[in-house]
N, C-alpha and C. Protein backbone atom coordinates (compact mmCIF):
# COMPACT_ATOMS: atom_id res chain seq x y z
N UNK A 1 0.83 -1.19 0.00
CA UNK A 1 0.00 0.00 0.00
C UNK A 1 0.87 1.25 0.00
N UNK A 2 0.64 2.01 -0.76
CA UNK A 2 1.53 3.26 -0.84
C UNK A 2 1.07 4.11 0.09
N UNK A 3 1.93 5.03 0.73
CA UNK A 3 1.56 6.02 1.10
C UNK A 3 2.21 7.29 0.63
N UNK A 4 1.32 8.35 0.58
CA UNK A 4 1.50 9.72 -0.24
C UNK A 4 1.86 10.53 1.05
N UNK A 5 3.18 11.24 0.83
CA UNK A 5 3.81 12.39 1.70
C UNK A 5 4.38 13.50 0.88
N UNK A 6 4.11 14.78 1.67
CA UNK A 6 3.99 16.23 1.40
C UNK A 6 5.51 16.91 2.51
N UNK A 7 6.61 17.01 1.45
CA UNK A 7 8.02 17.07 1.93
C UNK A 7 8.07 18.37 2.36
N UNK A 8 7.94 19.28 3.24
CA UNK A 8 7.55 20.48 3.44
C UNK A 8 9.02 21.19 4.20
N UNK A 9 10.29 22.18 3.47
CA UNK A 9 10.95 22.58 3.91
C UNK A 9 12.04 23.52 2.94
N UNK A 10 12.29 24.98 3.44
CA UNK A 10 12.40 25.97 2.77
C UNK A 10 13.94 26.16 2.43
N UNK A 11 14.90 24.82 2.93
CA UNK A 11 15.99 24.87 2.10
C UNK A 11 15.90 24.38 1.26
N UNK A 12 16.25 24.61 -0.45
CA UNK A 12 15.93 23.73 -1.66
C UNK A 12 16.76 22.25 -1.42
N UNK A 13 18.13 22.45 -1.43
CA UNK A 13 18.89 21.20 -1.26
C UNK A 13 18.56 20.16 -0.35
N UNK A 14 18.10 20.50 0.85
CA UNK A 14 17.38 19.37 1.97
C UNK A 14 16.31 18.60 1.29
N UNK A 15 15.01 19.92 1.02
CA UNK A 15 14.02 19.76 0.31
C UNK A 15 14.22 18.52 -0.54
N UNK A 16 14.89 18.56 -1.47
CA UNK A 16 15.06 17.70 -2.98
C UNK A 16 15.65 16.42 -2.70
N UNK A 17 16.97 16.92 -1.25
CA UNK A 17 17.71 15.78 -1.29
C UNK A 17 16.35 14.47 -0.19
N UNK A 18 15.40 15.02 0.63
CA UNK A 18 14.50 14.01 0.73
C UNK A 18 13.99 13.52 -0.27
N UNK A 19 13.46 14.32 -1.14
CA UNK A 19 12.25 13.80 -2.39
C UNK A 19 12.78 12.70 -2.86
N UNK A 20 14.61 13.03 -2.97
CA UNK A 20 15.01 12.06 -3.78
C UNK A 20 15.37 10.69 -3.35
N UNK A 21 15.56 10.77 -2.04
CA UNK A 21 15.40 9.57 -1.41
C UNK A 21 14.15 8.84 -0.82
N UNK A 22 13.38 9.61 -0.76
CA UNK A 22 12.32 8.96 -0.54
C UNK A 22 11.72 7.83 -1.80
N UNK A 23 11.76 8.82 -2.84
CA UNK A 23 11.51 8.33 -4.15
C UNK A 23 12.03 6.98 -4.24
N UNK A 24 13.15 6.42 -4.03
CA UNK A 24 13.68 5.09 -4.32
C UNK A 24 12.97 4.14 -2.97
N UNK A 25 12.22 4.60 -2.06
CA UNK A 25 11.39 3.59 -1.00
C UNK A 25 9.96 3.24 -2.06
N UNK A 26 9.96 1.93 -1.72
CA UNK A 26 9.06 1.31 -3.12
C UNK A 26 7.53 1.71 -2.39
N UNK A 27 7.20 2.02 -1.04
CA UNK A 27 5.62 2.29 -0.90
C UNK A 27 5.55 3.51 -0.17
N UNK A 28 6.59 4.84 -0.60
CA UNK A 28 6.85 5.57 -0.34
C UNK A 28 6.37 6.84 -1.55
N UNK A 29 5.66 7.61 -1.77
CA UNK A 29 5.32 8.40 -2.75
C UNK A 29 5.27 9.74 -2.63
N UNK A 30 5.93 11.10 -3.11
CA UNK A 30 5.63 12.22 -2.58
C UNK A 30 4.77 13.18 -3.50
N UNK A 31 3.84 13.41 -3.17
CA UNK A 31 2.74 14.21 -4.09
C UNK A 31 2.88 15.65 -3.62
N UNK A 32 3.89 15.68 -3.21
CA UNK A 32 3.91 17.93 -2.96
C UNK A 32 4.95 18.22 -2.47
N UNK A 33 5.57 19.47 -2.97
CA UNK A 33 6.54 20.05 -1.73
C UNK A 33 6.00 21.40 -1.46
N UNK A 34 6.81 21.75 -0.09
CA UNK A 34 6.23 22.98 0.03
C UNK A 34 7.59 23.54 0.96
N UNK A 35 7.47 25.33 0.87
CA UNK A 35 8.66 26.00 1.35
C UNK A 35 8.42 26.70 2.43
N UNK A 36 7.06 26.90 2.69
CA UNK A 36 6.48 27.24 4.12
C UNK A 36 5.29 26.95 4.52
N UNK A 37 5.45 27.06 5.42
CA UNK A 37 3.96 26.53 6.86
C UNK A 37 2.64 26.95 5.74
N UNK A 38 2.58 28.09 5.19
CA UNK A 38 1.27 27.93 4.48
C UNK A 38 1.03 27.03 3.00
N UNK A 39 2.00 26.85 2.42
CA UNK A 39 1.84 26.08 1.61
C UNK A 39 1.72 24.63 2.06
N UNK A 40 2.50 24.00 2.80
CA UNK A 40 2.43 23.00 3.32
C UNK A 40 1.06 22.83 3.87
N UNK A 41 0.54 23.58 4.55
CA UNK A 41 -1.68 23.66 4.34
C UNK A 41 -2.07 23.32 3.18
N UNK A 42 -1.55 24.40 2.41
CA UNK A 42 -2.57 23.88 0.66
C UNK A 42 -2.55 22.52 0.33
N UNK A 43 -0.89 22.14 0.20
CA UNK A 43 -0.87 20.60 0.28
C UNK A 43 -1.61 20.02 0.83
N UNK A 44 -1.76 19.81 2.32
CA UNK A 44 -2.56 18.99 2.09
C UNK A 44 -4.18 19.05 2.12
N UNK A 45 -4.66 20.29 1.82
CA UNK A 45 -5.90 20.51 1.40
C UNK A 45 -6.13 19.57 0.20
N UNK A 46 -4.89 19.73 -0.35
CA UNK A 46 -5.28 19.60 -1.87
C UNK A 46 -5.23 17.43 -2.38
N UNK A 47 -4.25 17.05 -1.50
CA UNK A 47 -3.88 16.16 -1.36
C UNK A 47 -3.92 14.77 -0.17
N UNK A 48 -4.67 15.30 0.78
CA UNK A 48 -4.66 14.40 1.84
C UNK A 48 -3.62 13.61 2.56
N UNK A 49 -2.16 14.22 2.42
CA UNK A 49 -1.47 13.29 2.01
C UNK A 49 -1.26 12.26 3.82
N UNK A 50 -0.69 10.83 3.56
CA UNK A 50 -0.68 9.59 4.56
C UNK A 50 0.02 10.54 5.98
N UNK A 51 1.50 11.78 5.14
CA UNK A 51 2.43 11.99 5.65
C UNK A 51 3.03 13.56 5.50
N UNK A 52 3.43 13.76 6.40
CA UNK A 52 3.53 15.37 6.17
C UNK A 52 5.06 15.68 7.19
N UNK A 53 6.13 15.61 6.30
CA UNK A 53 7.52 15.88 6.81
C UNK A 53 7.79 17.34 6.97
N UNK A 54 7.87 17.84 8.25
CA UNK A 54 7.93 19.34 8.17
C UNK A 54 9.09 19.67 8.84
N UNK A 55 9.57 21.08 8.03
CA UNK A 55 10.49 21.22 8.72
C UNK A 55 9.77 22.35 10.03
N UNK A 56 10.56 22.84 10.83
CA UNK A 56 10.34 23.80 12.37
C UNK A 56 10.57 24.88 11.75
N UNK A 57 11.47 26.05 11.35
CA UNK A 57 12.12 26.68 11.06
C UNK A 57 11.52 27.17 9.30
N UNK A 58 10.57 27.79 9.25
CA UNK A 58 10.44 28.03 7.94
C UNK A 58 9.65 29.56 7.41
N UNK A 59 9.66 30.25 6.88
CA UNK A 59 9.07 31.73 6.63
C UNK A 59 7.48 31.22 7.29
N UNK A 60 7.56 32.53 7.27
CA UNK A 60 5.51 32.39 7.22
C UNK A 60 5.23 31.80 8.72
N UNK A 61 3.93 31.10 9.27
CA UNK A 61 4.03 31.00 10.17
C UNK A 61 4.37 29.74 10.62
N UNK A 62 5.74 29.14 9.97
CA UNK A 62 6.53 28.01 10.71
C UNK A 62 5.37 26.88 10.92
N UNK A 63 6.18 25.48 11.12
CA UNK A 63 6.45 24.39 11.44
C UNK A 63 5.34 24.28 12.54
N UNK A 64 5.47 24.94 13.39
CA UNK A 64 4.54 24.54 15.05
C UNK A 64 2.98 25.16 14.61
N UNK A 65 2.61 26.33 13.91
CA UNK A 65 1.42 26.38 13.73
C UNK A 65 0.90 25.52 12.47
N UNK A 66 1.74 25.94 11.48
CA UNK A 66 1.28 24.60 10.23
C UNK A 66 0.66 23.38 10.81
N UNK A 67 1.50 22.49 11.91
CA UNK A 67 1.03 21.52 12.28
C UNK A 67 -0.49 21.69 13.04
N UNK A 68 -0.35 22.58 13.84
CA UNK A 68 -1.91 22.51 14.49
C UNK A 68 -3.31 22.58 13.42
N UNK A 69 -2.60 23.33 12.50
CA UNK A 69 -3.87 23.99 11.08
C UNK A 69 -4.44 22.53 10.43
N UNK A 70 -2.56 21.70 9.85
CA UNK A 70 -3.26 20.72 8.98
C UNK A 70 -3.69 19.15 9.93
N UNK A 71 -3.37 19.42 11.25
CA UNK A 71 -4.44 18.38 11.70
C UNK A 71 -6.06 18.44 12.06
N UNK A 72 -6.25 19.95 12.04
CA UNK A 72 -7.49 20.63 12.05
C UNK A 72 -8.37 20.19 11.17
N UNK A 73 -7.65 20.19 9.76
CA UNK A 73 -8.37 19.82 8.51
C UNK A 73 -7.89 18.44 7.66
N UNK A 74 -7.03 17.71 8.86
CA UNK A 74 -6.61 16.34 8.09
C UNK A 74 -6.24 15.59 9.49
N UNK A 75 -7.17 15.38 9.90
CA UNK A 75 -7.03 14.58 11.64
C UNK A 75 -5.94 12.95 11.29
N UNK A 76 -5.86 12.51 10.09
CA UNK A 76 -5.91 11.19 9.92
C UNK A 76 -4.13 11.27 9.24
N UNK A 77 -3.74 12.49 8.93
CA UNK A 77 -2.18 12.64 8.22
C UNK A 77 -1.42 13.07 9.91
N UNK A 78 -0.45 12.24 8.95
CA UNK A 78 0.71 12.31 10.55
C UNK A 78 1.81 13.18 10.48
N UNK A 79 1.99 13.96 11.11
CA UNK A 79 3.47 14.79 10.95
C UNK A 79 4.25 14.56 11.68
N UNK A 80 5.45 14.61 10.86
CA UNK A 80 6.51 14.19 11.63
C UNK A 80 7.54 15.59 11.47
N UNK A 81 8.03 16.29 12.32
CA UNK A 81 9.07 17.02 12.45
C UNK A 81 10.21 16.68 11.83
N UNK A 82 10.92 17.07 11.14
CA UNK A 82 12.05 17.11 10.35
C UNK A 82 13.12 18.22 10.33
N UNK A 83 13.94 18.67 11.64
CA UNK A 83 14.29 19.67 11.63
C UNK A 83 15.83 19.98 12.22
N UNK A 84 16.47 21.09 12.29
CA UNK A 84 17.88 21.24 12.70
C UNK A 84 17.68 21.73 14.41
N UNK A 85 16.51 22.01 14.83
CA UNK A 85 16.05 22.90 16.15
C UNK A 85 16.03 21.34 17.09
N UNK A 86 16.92 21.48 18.12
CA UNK A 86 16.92 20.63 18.79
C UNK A 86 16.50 20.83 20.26
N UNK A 87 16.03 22.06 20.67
CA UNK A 87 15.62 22.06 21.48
C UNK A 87 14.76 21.28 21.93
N UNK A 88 14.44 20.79 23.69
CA UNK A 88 13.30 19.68 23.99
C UNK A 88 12.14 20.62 23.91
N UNK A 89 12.12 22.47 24.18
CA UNK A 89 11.05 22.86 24.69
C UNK A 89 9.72 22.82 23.04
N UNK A 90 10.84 23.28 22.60
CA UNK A 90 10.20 22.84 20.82
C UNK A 90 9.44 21.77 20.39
N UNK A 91 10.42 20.96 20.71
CA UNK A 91 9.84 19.01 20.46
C UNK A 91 8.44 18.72 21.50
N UNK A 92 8.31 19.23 22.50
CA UNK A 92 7.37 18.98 23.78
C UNK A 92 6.19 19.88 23.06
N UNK A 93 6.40 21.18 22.36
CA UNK A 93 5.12 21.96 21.92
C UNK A 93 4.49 21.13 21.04
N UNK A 94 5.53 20.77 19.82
CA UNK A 94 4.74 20.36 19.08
C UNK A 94 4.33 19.27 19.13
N UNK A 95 4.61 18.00 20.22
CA UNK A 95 3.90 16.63 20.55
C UNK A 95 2.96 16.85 21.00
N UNK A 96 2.32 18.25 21.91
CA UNK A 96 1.29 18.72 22.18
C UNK A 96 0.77 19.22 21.41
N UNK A 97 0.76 19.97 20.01
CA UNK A 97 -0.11 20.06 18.78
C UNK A 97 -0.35 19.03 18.37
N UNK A 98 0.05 17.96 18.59
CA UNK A 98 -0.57 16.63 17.28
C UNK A 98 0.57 15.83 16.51
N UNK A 99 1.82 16.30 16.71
CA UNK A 99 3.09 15.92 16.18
C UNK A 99 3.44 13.92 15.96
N UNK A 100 3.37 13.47 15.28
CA UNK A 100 3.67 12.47 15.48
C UNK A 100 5.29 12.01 16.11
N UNK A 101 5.65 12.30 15.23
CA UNK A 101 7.13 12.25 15.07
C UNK A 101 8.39 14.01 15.53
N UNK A 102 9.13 13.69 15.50
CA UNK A 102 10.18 14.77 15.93
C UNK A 102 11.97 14.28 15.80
N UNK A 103 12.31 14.04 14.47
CA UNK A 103 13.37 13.96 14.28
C UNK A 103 14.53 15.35 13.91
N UNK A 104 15.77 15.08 14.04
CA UNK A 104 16.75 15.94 14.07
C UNK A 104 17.45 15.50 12.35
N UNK A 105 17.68 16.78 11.69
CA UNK A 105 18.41 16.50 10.53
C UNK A 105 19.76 15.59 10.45
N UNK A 106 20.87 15.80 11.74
CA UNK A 106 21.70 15.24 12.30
C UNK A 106 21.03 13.30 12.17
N UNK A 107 20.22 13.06 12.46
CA UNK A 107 20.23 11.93 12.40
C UNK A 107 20.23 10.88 10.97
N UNK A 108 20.11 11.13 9.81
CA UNK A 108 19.92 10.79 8.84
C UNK A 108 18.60 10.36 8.28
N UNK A 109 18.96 10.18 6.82
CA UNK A 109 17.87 9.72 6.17
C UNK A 109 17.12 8.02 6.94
N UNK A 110 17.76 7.27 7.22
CA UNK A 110 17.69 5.56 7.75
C UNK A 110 16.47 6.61 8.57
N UNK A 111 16.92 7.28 9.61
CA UNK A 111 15.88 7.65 10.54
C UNK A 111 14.68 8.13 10.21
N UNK A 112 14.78 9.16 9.23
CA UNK A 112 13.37 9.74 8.69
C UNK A 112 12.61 8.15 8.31
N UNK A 113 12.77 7.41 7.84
CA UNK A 113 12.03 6.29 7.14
C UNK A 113 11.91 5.39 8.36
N UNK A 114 12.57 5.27 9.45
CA UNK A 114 11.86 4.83 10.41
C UNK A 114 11.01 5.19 11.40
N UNK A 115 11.29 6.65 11.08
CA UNK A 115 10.23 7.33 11.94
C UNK A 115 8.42 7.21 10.96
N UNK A 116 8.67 7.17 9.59
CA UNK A 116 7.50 6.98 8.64
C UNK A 116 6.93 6.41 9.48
N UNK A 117 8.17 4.91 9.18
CA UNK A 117 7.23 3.45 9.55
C UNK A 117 6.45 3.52 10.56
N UNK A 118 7.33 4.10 12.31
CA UNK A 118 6.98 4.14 13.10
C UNK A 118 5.28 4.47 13.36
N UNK A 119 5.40 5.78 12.63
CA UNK A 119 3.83 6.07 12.63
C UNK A 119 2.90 6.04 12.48
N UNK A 120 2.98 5.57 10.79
CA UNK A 120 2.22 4.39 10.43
C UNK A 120 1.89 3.04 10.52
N UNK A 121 2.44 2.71 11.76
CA UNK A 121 1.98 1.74 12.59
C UNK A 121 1.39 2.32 13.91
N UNK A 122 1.00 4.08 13.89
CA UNK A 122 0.43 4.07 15.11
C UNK A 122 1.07 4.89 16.37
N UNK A 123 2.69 4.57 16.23
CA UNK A 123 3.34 5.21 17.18
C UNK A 123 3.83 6.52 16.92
N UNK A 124 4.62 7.12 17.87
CA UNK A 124 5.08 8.32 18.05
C UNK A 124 7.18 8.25 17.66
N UNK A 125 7.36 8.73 16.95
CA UNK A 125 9.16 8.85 16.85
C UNK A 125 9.92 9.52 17.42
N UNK A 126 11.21 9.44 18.26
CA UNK A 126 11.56 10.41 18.48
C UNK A 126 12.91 10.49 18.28
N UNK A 127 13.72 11.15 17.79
CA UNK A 127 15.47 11.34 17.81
C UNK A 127 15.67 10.71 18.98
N UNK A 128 16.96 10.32 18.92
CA UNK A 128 17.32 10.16 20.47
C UNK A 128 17.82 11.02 21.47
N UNK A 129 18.32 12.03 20.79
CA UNK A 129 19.01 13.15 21.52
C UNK A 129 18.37 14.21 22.43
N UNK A 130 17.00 14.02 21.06
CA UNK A 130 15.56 15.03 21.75
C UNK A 130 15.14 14.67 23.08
N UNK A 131 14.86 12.96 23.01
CA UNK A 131 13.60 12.33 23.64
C UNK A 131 14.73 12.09 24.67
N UNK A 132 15.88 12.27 24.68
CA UNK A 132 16.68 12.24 26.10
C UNK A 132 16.52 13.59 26.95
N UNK A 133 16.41 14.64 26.03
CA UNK A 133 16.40 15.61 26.43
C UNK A 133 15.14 15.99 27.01
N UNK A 134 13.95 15.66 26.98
CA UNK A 134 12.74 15.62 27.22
C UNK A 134 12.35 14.90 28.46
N UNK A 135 13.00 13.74 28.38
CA UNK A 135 13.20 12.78 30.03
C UNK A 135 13.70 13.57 30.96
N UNK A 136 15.19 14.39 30.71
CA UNK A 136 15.87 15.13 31.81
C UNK A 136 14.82 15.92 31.91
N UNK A 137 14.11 16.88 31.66
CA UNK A 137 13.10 17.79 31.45
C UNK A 137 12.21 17.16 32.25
N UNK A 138 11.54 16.03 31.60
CA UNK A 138 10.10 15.62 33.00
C UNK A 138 10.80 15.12 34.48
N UNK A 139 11.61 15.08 34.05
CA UNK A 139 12.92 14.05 35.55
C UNK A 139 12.58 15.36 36.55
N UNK A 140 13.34 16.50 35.95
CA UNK A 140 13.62 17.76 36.39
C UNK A 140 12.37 18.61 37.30
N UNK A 141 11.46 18.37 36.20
CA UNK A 141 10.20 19.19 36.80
C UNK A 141 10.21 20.39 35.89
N UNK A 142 10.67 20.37 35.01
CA UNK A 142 10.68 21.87 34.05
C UNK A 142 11.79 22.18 32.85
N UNK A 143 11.82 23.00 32.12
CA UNK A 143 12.75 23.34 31.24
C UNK A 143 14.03 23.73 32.32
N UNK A 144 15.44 23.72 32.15
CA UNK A 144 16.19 24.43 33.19
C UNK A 144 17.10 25.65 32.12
N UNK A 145 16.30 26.78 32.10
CA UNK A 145 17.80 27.68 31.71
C UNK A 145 16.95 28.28 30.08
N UNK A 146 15.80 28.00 30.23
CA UNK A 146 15.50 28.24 28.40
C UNK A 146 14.06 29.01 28.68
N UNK A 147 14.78 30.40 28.35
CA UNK A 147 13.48 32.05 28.58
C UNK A 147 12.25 31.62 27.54
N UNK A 148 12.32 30.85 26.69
CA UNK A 148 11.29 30.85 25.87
C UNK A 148 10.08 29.90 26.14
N UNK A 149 10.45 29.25 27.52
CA UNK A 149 9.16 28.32 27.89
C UNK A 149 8.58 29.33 28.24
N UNK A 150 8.98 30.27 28.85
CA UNK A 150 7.70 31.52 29.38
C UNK A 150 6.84 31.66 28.22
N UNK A 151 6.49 31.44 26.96
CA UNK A 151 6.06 32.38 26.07
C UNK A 151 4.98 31.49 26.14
N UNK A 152 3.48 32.19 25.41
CA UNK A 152 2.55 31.29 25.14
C UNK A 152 2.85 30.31 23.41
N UNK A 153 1.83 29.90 22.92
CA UNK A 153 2.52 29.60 21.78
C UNK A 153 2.74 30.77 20.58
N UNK A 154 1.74 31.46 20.87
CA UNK A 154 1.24 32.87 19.93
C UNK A 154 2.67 33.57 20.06
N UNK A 155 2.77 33.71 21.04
CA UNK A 155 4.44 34.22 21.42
C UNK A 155 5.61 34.11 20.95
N UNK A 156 5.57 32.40 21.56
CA UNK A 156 6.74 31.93 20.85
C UNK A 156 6.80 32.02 19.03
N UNK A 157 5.80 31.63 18.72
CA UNK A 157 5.17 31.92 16.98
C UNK A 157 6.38 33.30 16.52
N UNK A 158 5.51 33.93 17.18
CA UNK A 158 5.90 35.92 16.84
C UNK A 158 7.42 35.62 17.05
N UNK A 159 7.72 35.42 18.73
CA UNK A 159 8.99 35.71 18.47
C UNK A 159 10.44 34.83 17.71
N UNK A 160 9.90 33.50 17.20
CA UNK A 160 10.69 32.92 15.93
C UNK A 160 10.90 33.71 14.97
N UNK A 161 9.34 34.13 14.28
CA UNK A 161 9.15 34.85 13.14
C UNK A 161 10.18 36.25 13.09
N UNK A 162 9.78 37.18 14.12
CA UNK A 162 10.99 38.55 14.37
C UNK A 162 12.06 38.32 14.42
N UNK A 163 12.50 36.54 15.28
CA UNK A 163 14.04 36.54 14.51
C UNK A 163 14.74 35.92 13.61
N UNK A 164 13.47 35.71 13.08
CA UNK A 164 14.14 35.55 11.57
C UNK A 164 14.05 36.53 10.62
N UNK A 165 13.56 37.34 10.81
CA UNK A 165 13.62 38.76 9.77
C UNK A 165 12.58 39.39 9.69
N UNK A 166 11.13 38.67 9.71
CA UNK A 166 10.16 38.80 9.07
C UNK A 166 9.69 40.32 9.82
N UNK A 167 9.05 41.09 9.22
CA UNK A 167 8.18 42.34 9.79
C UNK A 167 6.89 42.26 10.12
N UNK A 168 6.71 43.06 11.18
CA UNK A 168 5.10 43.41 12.02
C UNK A 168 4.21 42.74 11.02
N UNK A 169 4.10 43.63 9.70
CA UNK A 169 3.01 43.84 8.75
C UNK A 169 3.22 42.44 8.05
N UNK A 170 4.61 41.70 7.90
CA UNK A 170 4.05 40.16 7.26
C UNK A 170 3.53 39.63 8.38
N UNK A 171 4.05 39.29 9.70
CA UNK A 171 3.59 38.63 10.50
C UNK A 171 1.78 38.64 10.57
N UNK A 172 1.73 39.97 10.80
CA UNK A 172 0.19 40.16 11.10
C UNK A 172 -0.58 39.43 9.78
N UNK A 173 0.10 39.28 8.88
CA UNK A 173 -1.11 38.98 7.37
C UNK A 173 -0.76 37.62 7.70
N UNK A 174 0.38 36.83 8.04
CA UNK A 174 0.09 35.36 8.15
C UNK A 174 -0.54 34.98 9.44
N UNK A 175 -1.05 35.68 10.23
CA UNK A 175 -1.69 35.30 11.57
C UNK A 175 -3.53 35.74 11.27
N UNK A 176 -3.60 36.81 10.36
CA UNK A 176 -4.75 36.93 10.27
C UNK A 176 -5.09 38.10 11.25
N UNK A 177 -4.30 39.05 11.94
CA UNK A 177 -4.77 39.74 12.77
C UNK A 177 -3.95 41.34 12.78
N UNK A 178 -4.28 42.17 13.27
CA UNK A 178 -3.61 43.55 12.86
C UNK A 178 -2.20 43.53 13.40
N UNK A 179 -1.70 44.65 12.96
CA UNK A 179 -0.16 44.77 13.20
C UNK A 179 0.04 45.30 14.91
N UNK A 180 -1.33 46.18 15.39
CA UNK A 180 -1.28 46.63 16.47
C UNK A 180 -1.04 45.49 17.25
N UNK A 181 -1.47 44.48 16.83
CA UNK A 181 -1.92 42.66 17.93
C UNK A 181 -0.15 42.70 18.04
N UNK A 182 0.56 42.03 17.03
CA UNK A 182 1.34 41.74 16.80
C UNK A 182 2.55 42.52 17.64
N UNK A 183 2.19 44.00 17.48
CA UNK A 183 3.17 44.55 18.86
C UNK A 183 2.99 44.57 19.85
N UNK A 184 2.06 44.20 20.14
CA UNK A 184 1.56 43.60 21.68
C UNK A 184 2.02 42.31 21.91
N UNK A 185 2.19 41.46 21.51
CA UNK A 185 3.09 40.11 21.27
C UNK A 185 4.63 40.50 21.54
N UNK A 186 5.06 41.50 20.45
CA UNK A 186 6.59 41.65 21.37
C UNK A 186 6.72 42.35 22.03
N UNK A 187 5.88 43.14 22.62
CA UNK A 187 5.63 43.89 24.14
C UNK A 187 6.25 42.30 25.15
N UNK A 188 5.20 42.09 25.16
CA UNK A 188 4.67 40.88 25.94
C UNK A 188 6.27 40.15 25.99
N UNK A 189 6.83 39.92 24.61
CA UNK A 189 7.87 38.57 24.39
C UNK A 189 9.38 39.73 25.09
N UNK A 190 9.90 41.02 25.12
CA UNK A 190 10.30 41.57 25.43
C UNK A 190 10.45 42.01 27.11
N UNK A 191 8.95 41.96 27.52
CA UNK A 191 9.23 41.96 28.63
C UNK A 191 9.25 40.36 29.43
N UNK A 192 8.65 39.31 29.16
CA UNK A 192 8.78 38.12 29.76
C UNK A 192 10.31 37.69 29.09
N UNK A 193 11.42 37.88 28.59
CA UNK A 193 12.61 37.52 28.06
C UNK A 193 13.49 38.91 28.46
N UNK A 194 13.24 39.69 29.23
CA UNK A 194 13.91 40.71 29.70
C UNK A 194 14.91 41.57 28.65
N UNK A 195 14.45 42.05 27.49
CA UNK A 195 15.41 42.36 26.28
C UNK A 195 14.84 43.35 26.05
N UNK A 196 15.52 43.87 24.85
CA UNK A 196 15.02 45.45 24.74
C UNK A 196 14.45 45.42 23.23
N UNK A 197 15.62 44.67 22.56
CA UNK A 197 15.36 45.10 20.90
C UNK A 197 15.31 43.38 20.06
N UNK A 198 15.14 43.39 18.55
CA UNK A 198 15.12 42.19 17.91
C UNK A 198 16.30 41.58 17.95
N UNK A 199 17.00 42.76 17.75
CA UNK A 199 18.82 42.10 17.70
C UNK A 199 19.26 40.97 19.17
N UNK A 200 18.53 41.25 19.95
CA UNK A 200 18.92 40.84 21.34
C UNK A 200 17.77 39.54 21.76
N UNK A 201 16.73 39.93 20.81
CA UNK A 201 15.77 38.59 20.69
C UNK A 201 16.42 37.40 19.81
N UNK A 202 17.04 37.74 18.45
CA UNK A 202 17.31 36.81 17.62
C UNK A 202 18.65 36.22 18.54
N UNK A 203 19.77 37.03 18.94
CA UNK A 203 20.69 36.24 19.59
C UNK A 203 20.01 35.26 20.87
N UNK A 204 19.15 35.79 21.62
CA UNK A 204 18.75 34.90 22.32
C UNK A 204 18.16 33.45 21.85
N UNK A 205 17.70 33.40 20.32
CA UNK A 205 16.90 32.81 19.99
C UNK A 205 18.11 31.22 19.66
N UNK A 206 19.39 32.03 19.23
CA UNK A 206 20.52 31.29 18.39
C UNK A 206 20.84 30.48 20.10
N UNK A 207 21.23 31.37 21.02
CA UNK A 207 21.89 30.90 22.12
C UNK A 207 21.18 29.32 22.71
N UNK A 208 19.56 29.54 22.85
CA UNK A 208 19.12 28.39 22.91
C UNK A 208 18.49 27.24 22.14
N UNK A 209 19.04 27.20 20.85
CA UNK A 209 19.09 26.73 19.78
C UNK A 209 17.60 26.82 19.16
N UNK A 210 17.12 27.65 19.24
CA UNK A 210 15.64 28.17 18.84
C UNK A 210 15.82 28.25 17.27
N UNK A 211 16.76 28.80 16.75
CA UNK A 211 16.43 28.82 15.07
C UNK A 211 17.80 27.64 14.38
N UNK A 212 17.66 27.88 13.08
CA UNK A 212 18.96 26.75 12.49
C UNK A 212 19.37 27.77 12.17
N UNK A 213 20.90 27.95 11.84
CA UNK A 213 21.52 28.60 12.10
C UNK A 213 22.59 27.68 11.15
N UNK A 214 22.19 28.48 9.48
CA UNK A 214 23.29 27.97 8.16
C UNK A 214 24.64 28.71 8.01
């Protein structure tokens, strides 16, 4: 039985170099790519697809809301994380959106295809590096040392997006809400992260491995 997956990630070379391996798995099929969180929706509006490889880290409104949208409107497609962000607080959000899976680029291709399998039999995947990191974390009683668990998700959303470049006025059109909202978000992300400006948000963002960083 084949299953149809939607390769969703905004470096071209990653992008292609999955397609192209996937392509040689004999019940493995990819019917879309996509370069950000909103296209990766259309996909699978358009397509239903079994599987939905996303990356974290992508224009528009990223990896963590994409996932909540296309299980909204495709309860039955599984996503699996596909990404360079190794943070646990990351991996823990999005197993709480609906995430099936949560692999690290570091781990290889062997892994992405066992994380497929994994899911499509039902279960959940995880890197090993993550899901260690996630144990110390519940062991612990909390994140230890990482300002961005304070954020809500709307938050954290915004403040990925600001450090990666993006402006008020795109943000607000991929959220659906005014630009005034949106500076109230880095009100909010500014004063719960004790910082002043973006420059001092995005380094914070690098320090706790919040973005990939080519």
């Amino acid at each position: 039985m084949q299953t149809t997956i939607v390769v969703a990630d905004d470096h071209d070379l990653v992008r292609m170099g999955i397609v192209r391996m996937i392509e040689d798995i004999d019940n493995l099929t990819v019917v879309a790519e996509a370069k950000t969180g909103e296209e990766a929706i259309q996909a699978v509006r358009a397509h239903k697809p079994g599987v939905v490889l996303m990356d974290v880290k992508m224009p528009g409104i990223g990896g963590l809301e994409a996932t909540k949208k296309i299980l909204a409107i495709a309860a039955q497609t599984k996503v699996i994380a596909v990404t360079g962000v190794t943070d646990e607080m990351y991996a823990d959000r999005l197993l709480k959106a609906g995430a099936a899976g949560y692999v690290t680029k570091e781990a290889g291709f062997d892994e992405i295809v066992a994380g497929i399998q994994k899911v499509l039999r039902g279960g959940r995947y995880m890197s090993g590096d993550v899901a260690q990191q996630l144990a110390l974390k519940n062991f612990a009683g909390g994140s230890e040392g990482n300002p961005f668990d304070e954020l809500s998700e709307r938050e954290l959303q915004t403040a990925l997006m600001i450090s990666g470049g993006m402006k008020v006025p795109d943000i607000a059109e991929s959220f659906c809400i005014s630009p005034k909202t949106v500076n109230s978000y880095r009100y909010r992300i500014f004063e719960k992260l004790n910082i002043t400006s973006d420059v001092e948000l995005a380094l914070l963002a690098v320090k706790h491995n919040m973005l990939e960083v080519g």
